[in-house]
C-alpha atoms as a PDB file:
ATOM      1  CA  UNK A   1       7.891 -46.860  23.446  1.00  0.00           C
ATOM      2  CA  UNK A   2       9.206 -43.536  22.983  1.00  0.00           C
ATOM      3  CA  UNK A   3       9.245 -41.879  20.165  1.00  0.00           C
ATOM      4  CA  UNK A   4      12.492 -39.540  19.119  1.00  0.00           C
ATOM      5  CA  UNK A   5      12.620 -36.190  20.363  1.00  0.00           C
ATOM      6  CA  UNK A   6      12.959 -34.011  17.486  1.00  0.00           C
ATOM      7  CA  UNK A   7      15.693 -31.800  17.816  1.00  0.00           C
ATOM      8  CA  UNK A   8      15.340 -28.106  19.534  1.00  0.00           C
ATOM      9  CA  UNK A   9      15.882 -25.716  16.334  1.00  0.00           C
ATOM     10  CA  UNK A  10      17.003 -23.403  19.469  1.00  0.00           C
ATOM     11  CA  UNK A  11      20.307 -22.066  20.351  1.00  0.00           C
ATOM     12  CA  UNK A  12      19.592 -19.662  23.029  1.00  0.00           C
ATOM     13  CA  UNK A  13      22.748 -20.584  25.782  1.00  0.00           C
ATOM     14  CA  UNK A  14      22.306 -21.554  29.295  1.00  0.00           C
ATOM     15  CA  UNK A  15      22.706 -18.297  31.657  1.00  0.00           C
ATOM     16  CA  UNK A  16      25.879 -19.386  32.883  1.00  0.00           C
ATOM     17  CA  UNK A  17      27.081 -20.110  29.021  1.00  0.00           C
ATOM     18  CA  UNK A  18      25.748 -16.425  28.515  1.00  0.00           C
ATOM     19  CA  UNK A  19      28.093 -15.094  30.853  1.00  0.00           C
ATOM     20  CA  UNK A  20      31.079 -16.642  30.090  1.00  0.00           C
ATOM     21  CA  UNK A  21      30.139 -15.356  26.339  1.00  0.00           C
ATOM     22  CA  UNK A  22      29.642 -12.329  27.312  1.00  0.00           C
ATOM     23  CA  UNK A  23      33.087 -12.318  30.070  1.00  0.00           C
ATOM     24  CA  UNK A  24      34.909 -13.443  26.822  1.00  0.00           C
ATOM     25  CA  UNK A  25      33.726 -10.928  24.516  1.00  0.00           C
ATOM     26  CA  UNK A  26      34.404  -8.240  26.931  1.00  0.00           C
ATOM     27  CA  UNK A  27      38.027  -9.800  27.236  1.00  0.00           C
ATOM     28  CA  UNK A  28      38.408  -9.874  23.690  1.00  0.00           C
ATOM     29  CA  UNK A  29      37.375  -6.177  23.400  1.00  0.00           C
ATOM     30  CA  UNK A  30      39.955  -5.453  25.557  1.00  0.00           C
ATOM     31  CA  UNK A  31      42.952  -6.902  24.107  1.00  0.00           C
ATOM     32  CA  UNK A  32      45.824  -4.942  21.788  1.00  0.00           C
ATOM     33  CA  UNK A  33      45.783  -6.169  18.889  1.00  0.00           C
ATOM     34  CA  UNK A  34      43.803  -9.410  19.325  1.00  0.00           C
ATOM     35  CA  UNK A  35      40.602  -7.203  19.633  1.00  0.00           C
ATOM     36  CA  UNK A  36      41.388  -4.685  16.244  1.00  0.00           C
ATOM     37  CA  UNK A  37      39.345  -7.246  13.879  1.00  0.00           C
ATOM     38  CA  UNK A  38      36.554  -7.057  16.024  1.00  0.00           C
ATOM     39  CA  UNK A  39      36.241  -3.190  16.202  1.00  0.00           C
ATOM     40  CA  UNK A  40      36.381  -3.296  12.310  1.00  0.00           C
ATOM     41  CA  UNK A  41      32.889  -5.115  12.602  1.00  0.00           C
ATOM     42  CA  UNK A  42      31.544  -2.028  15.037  1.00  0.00           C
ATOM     43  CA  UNK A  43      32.989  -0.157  12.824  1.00  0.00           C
ATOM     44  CA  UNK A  44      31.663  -1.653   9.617  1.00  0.00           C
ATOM     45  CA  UNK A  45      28.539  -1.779  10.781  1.00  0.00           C
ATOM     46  CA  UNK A  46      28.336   1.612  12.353  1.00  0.00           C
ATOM     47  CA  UNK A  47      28.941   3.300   8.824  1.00  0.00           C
ATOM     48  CA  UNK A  48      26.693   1.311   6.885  1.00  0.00           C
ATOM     49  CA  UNK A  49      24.250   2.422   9.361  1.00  0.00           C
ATOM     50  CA  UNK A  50      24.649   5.798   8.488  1.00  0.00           C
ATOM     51  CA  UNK A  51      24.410   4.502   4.947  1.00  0.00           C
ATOM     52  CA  UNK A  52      20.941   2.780   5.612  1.00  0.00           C
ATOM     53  CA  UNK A  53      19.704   5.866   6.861  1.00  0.00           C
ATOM     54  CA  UNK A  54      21.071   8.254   4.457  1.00  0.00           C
ATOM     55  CA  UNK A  55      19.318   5.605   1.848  1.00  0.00           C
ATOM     56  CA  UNK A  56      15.902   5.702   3.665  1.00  0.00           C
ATOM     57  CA  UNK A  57      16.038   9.041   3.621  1.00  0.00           C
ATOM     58  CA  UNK A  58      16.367   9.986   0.116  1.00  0.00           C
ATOM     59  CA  UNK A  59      20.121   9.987   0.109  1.00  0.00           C
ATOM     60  CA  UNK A  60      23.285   8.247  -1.560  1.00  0.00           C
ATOM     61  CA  UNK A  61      26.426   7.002  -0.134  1.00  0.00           C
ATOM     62  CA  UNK A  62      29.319   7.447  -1.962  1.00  0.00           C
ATOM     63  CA  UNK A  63      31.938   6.002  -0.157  1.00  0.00           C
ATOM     64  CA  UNK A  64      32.465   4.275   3.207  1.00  0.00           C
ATOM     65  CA  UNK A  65      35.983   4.273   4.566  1.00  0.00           C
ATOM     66  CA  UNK A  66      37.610   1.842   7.150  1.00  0.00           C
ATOM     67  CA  UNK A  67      40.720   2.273   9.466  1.00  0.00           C
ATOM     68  CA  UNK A  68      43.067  -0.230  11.086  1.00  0.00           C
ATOM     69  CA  UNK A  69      42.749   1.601  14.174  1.00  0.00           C
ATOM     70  CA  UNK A  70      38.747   0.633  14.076  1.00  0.00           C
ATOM     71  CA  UNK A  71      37.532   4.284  12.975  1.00  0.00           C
ATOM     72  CA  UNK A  72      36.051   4.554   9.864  1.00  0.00           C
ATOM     73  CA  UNK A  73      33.811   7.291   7.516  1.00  0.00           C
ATOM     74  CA  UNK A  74      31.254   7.220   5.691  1.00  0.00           C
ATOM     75  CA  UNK A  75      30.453   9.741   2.924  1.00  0.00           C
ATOM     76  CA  UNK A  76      26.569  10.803   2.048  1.00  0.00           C
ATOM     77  CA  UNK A  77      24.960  13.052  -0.531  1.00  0.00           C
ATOM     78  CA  UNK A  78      21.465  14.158   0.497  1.00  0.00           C
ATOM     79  CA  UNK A  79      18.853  12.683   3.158  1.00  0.00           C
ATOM     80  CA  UNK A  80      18.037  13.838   6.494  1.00  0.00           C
ATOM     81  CA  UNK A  81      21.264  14.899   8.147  1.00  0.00           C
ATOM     82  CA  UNK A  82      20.107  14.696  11.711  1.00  0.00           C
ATOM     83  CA  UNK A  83      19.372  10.841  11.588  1.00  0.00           C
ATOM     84  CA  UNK A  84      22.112   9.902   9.394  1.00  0.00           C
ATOM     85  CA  UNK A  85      24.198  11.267  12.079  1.00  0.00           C
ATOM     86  CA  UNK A  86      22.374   9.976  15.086  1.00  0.00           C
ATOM     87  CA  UNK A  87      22.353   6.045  13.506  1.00  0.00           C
ATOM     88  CA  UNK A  88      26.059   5.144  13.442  1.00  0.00           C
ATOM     89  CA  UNK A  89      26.569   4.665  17.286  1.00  0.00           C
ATOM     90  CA  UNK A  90      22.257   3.323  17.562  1.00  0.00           C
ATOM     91  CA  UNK A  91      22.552   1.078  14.415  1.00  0.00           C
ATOM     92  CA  UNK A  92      26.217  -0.754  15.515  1.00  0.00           C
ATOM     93  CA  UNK A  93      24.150  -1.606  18.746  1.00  0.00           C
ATOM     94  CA  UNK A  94      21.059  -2.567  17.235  1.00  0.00           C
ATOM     95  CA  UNK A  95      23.209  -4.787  15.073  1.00  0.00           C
ATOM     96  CA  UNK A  96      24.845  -6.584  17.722  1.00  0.00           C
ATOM     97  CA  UNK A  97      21.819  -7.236  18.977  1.00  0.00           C
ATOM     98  CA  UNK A  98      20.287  -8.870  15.755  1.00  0.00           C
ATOM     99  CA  UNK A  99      23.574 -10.868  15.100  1.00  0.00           C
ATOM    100  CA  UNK A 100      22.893 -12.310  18.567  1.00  0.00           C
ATOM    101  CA  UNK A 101      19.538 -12.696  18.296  1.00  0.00           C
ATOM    102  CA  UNK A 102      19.869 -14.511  14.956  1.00  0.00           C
ATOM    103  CA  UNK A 103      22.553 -16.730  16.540  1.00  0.00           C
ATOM    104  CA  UNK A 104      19.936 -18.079  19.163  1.00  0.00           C
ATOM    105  CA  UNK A 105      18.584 -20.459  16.496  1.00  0.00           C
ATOM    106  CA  UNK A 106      20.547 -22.855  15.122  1.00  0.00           C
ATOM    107  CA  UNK A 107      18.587 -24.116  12.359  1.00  0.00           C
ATOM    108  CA  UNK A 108      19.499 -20.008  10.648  1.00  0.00           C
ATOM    109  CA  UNK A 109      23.250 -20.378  11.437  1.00  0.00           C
ATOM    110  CA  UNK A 110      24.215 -20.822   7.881  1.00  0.00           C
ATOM    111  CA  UNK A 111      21.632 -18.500   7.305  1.00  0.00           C
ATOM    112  CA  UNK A 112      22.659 -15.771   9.341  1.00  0.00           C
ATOM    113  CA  UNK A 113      26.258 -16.422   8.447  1.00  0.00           C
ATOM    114  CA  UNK A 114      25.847 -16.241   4.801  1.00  0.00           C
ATOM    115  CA  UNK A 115      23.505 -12.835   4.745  1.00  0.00           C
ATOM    116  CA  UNK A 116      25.863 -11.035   6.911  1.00  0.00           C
ATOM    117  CA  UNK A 117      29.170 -12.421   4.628  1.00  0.00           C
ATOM    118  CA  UNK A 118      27.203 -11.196   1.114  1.00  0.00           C
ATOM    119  CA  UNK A 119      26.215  -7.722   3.293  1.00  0.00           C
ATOM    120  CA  UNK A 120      30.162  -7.217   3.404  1.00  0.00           C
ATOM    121  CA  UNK A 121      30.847  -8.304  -0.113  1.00  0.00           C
ATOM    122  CA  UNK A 122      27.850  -6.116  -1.448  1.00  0.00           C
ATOM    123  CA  UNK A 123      29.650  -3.543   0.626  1.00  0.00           C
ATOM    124  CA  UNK A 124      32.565  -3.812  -0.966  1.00  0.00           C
ATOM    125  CA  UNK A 125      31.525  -4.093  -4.814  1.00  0.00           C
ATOM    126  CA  UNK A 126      28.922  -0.529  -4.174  1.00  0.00           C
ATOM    127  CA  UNK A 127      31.024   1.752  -1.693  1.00  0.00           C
ATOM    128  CA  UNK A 128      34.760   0.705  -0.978  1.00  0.00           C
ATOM    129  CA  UNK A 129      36.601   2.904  -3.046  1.00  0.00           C
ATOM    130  CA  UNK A 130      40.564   2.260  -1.529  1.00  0.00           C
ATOM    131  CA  UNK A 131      43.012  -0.411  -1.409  1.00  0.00           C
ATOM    132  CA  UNK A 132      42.840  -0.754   2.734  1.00  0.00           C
ATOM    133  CA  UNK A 133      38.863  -0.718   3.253  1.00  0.00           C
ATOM    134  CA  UNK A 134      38.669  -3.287   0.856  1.00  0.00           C
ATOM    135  CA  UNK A 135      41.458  -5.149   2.326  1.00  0.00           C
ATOM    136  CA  UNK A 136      39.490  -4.685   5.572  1.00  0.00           C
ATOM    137  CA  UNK A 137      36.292  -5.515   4.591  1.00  0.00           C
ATOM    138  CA  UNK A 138      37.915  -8.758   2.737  1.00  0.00           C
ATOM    139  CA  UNK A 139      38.735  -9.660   5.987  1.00  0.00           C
ATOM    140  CA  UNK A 140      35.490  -9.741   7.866  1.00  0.00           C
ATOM    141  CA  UNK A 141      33.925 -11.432   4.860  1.00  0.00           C
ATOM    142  CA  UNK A 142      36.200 -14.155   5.064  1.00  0.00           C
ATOM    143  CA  UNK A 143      35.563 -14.292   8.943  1.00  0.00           C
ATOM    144  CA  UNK A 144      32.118 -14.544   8.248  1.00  0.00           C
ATOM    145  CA  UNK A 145      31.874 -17.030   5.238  1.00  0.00           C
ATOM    146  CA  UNK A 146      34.293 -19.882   5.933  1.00  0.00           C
ATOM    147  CA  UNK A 147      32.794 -21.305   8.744  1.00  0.00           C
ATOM    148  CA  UNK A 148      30.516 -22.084   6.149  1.00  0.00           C
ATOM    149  CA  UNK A 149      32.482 -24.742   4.753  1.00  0.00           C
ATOM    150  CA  UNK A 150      32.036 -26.636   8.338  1.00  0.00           C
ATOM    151  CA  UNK A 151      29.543 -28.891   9.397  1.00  0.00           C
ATOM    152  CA  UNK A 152      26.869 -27.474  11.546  1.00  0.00           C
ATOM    153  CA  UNK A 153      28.132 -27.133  14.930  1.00  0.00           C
ATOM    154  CA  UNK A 154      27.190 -25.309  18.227  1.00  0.00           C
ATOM    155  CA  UNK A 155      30.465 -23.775  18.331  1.00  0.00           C
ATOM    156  CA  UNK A 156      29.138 -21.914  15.278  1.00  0.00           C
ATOM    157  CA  UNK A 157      26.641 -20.454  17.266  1.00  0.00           C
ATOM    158  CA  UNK A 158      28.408 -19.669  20.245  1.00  0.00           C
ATOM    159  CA  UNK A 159      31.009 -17.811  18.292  1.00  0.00           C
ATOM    160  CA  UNK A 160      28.253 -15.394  16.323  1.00  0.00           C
ATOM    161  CA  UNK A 161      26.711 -15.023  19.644  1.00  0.00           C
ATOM    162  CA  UNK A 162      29.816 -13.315  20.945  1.00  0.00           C
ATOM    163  CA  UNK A 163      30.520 -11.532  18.183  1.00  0.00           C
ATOM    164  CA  UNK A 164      27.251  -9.745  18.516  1.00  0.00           C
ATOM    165  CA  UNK A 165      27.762  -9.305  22.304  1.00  0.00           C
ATOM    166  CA  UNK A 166      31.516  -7.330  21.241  1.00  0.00           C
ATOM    167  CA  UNK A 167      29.424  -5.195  18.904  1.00  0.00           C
ATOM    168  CA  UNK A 168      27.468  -4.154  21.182  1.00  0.00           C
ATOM    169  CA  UNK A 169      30.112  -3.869  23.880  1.00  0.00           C
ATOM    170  CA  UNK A 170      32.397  -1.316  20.825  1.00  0.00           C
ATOM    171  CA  UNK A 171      29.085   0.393  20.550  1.00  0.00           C
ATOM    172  CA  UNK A 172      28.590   1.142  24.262  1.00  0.00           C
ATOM    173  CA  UNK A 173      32.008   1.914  24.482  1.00  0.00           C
ATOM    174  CA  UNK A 174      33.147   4.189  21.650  1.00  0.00           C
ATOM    175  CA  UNK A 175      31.392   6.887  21.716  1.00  0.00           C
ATOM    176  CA  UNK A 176      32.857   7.699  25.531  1.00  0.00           C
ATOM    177  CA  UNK A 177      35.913   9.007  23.308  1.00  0.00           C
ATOM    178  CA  UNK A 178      33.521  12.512  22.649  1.00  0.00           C
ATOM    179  CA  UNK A 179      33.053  13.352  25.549  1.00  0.00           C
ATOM    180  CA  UNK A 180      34.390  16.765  25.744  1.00  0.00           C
ATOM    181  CA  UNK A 181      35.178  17.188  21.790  1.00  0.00           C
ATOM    182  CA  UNK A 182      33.085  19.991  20.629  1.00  0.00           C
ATOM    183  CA  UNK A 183      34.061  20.491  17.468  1.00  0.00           C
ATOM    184  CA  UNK A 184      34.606  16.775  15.813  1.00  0.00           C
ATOM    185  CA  UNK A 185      32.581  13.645  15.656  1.00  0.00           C
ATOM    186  CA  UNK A 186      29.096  12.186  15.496  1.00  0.00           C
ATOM    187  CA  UNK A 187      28.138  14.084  18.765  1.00  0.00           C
ATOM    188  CA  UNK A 188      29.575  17.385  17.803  1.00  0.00           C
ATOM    189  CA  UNK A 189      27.780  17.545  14.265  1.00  0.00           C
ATOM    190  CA  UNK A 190      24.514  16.489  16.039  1.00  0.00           C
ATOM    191  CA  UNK A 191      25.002  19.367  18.522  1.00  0.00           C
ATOM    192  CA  UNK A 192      25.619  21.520  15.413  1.00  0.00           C
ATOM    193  CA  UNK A 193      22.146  20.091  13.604  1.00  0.00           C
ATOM    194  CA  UNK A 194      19.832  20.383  16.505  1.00  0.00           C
ATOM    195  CA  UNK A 195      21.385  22.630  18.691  1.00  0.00           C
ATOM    196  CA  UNK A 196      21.312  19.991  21.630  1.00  0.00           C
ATOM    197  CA  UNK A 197      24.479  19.463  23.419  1.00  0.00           C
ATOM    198  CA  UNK A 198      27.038  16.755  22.227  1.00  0.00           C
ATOM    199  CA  UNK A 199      26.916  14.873  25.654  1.00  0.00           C
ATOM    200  CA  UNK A 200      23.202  14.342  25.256  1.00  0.00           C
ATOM    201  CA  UNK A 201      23.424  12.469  22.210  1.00  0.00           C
ATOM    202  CA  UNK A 202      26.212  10.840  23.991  1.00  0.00           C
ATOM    203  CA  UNK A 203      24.326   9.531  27.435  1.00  0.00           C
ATOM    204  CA  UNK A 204      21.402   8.403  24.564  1.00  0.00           C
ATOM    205  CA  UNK A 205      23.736   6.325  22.454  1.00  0.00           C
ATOM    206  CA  UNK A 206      25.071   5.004  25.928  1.00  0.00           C
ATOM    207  CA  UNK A 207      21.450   4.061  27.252  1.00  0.00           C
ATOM    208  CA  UNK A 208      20.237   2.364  23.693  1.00  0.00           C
ATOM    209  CA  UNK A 209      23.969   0.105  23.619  1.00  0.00           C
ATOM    210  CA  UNK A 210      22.758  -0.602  27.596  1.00  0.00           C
ATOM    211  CA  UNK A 211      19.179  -1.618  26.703  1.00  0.00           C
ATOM    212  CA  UNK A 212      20.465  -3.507  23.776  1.00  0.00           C
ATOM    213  CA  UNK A 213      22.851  -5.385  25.793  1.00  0.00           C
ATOM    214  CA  UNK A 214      20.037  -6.349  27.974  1.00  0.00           C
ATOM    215  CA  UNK A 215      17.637  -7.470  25.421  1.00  0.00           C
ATOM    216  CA  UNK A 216      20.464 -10.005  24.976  1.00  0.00           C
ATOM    217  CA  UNK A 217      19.789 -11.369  28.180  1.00  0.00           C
ATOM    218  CA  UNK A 218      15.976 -11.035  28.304  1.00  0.00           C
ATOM    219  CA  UNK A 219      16.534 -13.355  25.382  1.00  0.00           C
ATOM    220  CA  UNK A 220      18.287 -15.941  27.403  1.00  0.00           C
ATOM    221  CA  UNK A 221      16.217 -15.187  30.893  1.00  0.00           C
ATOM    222  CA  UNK A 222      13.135 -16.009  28.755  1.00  0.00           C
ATOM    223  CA  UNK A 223      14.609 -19.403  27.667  1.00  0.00           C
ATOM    224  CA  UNK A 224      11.401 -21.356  28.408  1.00  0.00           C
ATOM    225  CA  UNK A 225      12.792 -24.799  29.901  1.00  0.00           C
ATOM    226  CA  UNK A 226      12.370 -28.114  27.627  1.00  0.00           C
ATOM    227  CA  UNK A 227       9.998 -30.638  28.538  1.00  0.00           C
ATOM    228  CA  UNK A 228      10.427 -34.522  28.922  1.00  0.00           C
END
């Protein structure tokens, strides 16, 4: 007799299921209006990067500010300039990636869900100051905490998994809009700082969204098959 095979507490996705994640989160990126929501996370989580870092670094953040258009600003006091700067464009990535990551076990869905929902809210008691970020940020809280009320289902898991993958795709994308702006933008006050030119710190954000995109599927090529 055979006993039960417990069940897999992973959710890493086939390679083909990868791809079509990753086909529709590109698509999805790509679409007027549809894709708005979706650059608000980037966005979100591009400026609380900066706040993280301005926090590490012996700084405050007094305000972060959110766009419909997917920009957004966030406003420091004190900390290392130079990094706060630099992590808006390398956190957003690295955040994508983690949201993916976390969405490759199933057992954390919830989990994952439920931190990331309470982030937002935090976000929005401590630093949104007007009507429209909070509006905003109401939003993606909702986006992330009603699945909640579901039944634990792979779909769950498939849809966080893209989610990261369009972070990381807005990250890889967005900062392509400096090139050439010398005197505004992350790039421009980086140049500024360190005296290194803005496309530099453009081609680096570029490579990190690139490796972090791929570190998505080094997670799925290392899918170790199940045994019988």
């Amino acid at each position: 007799m055979h006993e039960p095979k417990p069940k897999s507490l992973s959710a890493i996705p086939s390679k083909g299921l990868f791809f079509l994640e990753l086909f529709v989160a590109f698509l999805v990126t790509k679409l007027p209006f549809i894709s708005i929501p979706f650059k608000w996370f980037e966005s979100y989580f591009h400026e609380i990067s900066h706040g993280i870092a301005a926090i590490i670094t012996g700084g405050m953040v007094n305000q972060i500010q959110l766009f419909p258009n997917g920009a957004g600003l966030c406003f420091t006091q004190g900390g290392f300039a130079p990094l706060i700067t630099f992590s808006g464009y390398f956190g957003a990535a690295l955040w994508g990636y983690l949201i993916f990551l976390l969405a490759t076990w199933r057992a954390g869905i919830r989990f994952t869900l439920g931190l990331l929902g309470l982030t937002v809210v935090a976000s929005i008691v401590f630093w949104a100051r007007d009507i429209l970020t909070i509006g905003i940020l109401i939003s993606l809280a909702m986006f992330l905490l009603l699945p909640l009320k579901f039944d634990h289902s792979a779909w769950l898991n498939s849809l966080l998994r893209m989610l990261g993958l369009m972070i990381v795709l807005n990250a890889m994308t967005s900062p392509t809009v400096l090139f050439g702006l010398s005197t505004q933008g992350d790039a421009a006050k980086l140049s500024q700082l360190t005296w290194l030119p803005s496309w530099l710190w453009v081609i680096m954000w570029l490579v990190f969204s690139c490796f972090m995109l791929w570190m998505c599927w080094r997670r799925v090529d290392d899918k170790k098959p199940e045994t019988v």
